[in-house]
N, C-alpha and C. Protein backbone atom coordinates (compact mmCIF):
# COMPACT_ATOMS: atom_id res chain seq x y z
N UNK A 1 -33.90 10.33 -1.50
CA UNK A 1 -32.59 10.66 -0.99
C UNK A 1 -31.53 10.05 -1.88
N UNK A 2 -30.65 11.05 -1.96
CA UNK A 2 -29.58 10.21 -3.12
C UNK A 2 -28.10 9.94 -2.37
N UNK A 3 -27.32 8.67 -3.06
CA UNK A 3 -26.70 8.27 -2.11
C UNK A 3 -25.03 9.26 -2.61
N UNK A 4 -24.05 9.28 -1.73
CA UNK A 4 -23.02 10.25 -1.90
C UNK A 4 -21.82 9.41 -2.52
N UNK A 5 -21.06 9.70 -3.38
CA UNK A 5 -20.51 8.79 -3.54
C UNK A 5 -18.81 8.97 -3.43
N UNK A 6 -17.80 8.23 -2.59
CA UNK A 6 -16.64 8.55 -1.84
C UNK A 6 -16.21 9.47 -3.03
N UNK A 7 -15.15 10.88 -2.26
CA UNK A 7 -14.27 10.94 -3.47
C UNK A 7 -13.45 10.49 -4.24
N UNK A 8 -13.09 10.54 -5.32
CA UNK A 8 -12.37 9.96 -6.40
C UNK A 8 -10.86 9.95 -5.89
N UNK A 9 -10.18 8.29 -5.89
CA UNK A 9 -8.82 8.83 -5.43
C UNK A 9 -8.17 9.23 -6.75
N UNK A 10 -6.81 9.50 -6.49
CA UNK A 10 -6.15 10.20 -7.68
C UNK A 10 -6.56 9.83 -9.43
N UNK A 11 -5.57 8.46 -9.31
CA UNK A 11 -6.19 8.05 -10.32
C UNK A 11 -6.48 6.21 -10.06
N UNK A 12 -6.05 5.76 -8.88
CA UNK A 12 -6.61 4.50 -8.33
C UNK A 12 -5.61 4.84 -6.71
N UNK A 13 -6.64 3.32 -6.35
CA UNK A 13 -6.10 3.22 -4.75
C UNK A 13 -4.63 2.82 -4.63
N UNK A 14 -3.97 2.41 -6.01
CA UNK A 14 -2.34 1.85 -5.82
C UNK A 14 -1.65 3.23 -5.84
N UNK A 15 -0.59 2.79 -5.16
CA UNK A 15 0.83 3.27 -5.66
C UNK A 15 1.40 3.89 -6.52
N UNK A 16 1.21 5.03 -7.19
CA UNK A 16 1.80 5.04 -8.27
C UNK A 16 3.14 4.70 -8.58
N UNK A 17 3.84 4.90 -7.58
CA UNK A 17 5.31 3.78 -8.08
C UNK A 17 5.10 2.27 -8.46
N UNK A 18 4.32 1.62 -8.54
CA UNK A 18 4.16 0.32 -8.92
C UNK A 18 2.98 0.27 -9.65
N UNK A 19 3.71 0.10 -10.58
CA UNK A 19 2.31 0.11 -11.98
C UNK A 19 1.65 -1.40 -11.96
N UNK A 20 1.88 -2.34 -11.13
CA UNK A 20 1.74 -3.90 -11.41
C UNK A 20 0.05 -3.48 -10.42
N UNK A 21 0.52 -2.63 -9.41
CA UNK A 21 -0.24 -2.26 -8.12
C UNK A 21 -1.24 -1.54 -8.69
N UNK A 22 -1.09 -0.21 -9.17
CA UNK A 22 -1.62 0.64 -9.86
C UNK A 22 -2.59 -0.21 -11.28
N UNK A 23 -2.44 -0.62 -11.87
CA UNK A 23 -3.06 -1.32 -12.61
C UNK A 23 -4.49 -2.20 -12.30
N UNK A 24 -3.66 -3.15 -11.13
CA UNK A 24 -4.99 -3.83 -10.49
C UNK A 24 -5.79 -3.14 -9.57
N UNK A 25 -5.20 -1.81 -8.97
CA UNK A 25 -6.23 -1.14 -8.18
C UNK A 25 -7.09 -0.46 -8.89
N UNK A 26 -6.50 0.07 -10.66
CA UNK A 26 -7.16 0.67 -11.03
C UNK A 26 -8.60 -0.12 -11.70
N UNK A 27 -8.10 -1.33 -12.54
CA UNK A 27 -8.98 -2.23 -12.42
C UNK A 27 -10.01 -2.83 -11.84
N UNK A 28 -9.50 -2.93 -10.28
CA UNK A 28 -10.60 -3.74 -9.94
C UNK A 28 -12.18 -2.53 -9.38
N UNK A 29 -11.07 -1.14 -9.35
CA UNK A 29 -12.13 -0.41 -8.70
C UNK A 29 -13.02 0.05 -10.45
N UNK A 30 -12.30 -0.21 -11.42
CA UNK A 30 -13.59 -0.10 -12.61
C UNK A 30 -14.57 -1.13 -12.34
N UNK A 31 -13.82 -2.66 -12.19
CA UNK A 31 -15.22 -3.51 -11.64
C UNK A 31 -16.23 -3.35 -11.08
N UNK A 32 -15.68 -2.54 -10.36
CA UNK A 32 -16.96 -2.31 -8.90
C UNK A 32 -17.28 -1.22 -9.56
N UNK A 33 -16.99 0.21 -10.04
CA UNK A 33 -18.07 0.78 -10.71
C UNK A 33 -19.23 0.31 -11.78
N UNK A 34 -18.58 -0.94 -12.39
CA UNK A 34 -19.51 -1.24 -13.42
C UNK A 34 -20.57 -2.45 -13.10
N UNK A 35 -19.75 -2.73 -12.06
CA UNK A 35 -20.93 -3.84 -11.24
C UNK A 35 -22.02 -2.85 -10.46
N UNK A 36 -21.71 -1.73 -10.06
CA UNK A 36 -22.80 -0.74 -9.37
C UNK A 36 -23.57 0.00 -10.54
N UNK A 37 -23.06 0.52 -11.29
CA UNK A 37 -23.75 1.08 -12.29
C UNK A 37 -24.95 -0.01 -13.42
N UNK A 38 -24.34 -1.54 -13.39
CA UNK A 38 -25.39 -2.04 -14.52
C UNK A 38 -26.32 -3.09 -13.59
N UNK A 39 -26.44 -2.66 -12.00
CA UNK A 39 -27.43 -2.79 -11.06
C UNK A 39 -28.88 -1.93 -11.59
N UNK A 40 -28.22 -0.44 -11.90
CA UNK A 40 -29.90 0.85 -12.34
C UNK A 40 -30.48 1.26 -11.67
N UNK A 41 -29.67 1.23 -10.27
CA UNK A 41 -30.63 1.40 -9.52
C UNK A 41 -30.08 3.32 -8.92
N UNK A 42 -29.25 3.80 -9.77
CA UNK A 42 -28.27 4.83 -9.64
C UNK A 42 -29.05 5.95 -9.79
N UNK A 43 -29.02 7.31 -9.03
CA UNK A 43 -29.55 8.50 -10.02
C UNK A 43 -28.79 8.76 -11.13
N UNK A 44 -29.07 9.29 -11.95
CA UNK A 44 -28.66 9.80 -12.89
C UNK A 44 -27.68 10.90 -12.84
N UNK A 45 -26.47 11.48 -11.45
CA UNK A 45 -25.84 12.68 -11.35
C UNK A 45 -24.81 11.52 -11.22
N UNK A 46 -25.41 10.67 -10.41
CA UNK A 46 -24.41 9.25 -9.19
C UNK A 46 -23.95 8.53 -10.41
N UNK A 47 -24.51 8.43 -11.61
CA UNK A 47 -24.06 7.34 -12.35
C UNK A 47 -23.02 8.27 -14.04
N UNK A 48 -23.38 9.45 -14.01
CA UNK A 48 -22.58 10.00 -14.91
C UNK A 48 -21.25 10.33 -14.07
N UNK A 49 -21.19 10.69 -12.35
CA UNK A 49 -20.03 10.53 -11.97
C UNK A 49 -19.27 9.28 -12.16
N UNK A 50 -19.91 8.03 -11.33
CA UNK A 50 -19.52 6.99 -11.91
C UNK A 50 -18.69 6.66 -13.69
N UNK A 51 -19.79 7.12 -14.33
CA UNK A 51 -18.91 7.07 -16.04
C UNK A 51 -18.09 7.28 -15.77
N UNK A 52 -17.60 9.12 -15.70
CA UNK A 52 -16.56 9.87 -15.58
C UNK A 52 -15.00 9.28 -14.99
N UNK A 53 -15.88 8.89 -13.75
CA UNK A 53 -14.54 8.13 -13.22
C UNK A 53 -14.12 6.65 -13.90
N UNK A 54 -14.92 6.39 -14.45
CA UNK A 54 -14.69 4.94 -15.37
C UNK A 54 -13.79 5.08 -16.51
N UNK A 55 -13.75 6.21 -17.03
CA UNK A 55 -13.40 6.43 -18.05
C UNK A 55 -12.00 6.95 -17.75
N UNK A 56 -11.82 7.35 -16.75
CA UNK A 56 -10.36 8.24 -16.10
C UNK A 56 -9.64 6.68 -15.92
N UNK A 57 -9.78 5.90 -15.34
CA UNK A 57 -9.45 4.15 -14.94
C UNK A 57 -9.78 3.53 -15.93
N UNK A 58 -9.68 3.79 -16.78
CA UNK A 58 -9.94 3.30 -18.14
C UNK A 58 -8.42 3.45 -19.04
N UNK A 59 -8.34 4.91 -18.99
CA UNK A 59 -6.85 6.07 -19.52
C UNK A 59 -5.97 5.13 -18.77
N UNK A 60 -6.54 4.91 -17.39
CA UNK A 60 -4.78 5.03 -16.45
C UNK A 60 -4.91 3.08 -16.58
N UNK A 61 -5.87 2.51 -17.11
CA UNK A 61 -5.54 0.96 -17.45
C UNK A 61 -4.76 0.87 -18.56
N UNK A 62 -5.25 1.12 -19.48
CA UNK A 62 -5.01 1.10 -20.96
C UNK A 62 -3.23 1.88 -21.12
N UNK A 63 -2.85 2.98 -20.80
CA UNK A 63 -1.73 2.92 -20.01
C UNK A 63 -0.58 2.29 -19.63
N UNK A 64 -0.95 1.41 -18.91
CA UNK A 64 -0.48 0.95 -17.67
C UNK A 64 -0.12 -0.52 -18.56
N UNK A 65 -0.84 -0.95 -19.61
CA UNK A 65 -0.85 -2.29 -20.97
C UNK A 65 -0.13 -1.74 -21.66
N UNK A 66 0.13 -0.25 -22.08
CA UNK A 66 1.07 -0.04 -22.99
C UNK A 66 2.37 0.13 -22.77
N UNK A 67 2.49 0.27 -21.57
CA UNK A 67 3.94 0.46 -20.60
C UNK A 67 4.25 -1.15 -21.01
N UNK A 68 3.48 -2.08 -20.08
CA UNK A 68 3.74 -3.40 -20.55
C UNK A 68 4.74 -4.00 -21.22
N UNK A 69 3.48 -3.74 -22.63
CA UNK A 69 3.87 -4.21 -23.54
C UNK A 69 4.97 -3.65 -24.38
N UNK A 70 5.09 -2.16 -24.24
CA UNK A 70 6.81 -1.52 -24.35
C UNK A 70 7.94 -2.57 -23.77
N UNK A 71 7.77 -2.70 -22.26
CA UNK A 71 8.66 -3.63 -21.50
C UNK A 71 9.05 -4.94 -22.56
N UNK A 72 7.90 -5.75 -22.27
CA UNK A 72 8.11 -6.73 -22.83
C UNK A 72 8.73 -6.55 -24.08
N UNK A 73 8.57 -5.93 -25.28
CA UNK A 73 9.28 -5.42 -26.44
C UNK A 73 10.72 -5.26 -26.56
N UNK A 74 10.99 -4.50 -25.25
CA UNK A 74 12.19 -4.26 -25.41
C UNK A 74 13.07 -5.40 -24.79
N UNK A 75 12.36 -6.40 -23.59
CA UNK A 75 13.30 -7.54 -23.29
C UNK A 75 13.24 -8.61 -24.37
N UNK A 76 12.42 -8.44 -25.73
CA UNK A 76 12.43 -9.60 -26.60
C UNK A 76 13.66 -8.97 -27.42
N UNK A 77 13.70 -7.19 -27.54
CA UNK A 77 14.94 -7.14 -28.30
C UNK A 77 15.91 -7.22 -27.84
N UNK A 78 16.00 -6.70 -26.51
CA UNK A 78 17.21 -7.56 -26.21
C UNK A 78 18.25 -9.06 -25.91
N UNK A 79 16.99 -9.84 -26.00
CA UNK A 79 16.85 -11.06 -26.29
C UNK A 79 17.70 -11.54 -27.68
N UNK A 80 16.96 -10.89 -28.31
CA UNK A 80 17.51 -11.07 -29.78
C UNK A 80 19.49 -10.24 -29.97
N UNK A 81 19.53 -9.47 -29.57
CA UNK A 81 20.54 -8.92 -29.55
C UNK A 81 21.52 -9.59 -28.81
N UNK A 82 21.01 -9.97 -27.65
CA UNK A 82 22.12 -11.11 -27.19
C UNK A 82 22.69 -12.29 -27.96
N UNK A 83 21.26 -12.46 -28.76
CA UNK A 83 21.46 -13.96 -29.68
C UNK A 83 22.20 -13.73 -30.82
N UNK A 84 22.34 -12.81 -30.90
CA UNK A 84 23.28 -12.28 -31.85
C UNK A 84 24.62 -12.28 -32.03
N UNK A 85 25.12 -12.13 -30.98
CA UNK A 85 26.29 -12.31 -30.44
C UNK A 85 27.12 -13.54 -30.42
């Protein structure tokens, strides 16, 4: 018997208005796929879904670091631009 596995939420359980939210939901639910998947104990349909969705929370992490680090970028230039003054 093979086990079912919930549907996929969008692209995590956060918020998408809050990427701080969105980030760690998307995160922690890759944890838990990859803590279930390098158990082995998966069929082989259960665990390429698993990938799939790993890889989608993967996009929307990686993302979610580049937003970031845009942010941060732009409060160091404005940082500097103040100092300028």
């Amino acid at each position: 018997m093979t086990r079912k596995t919930a549907a996929p939420a969008s692209d995590s359980a956060a918020p998408a208005d809050d990427p701080v939210a969105r980030f760690e939901g998307s995160l922690a639910e890759l944890e838990a796929i990859v803590a279930r998947m390098e158990r082995g104990d998966l069929p082989l349909e259960e665990s390429l879904q698993l990938f799939e969705r790993g890889m989608g929370l993967t996009k929307v992490c990686r993302s979610s670091l580049e937003s970031a680090e845009l942010r941060v970028r732009n409060l160091l230039d404005a940082g500097d631009d103040a100092a300028d003054r």
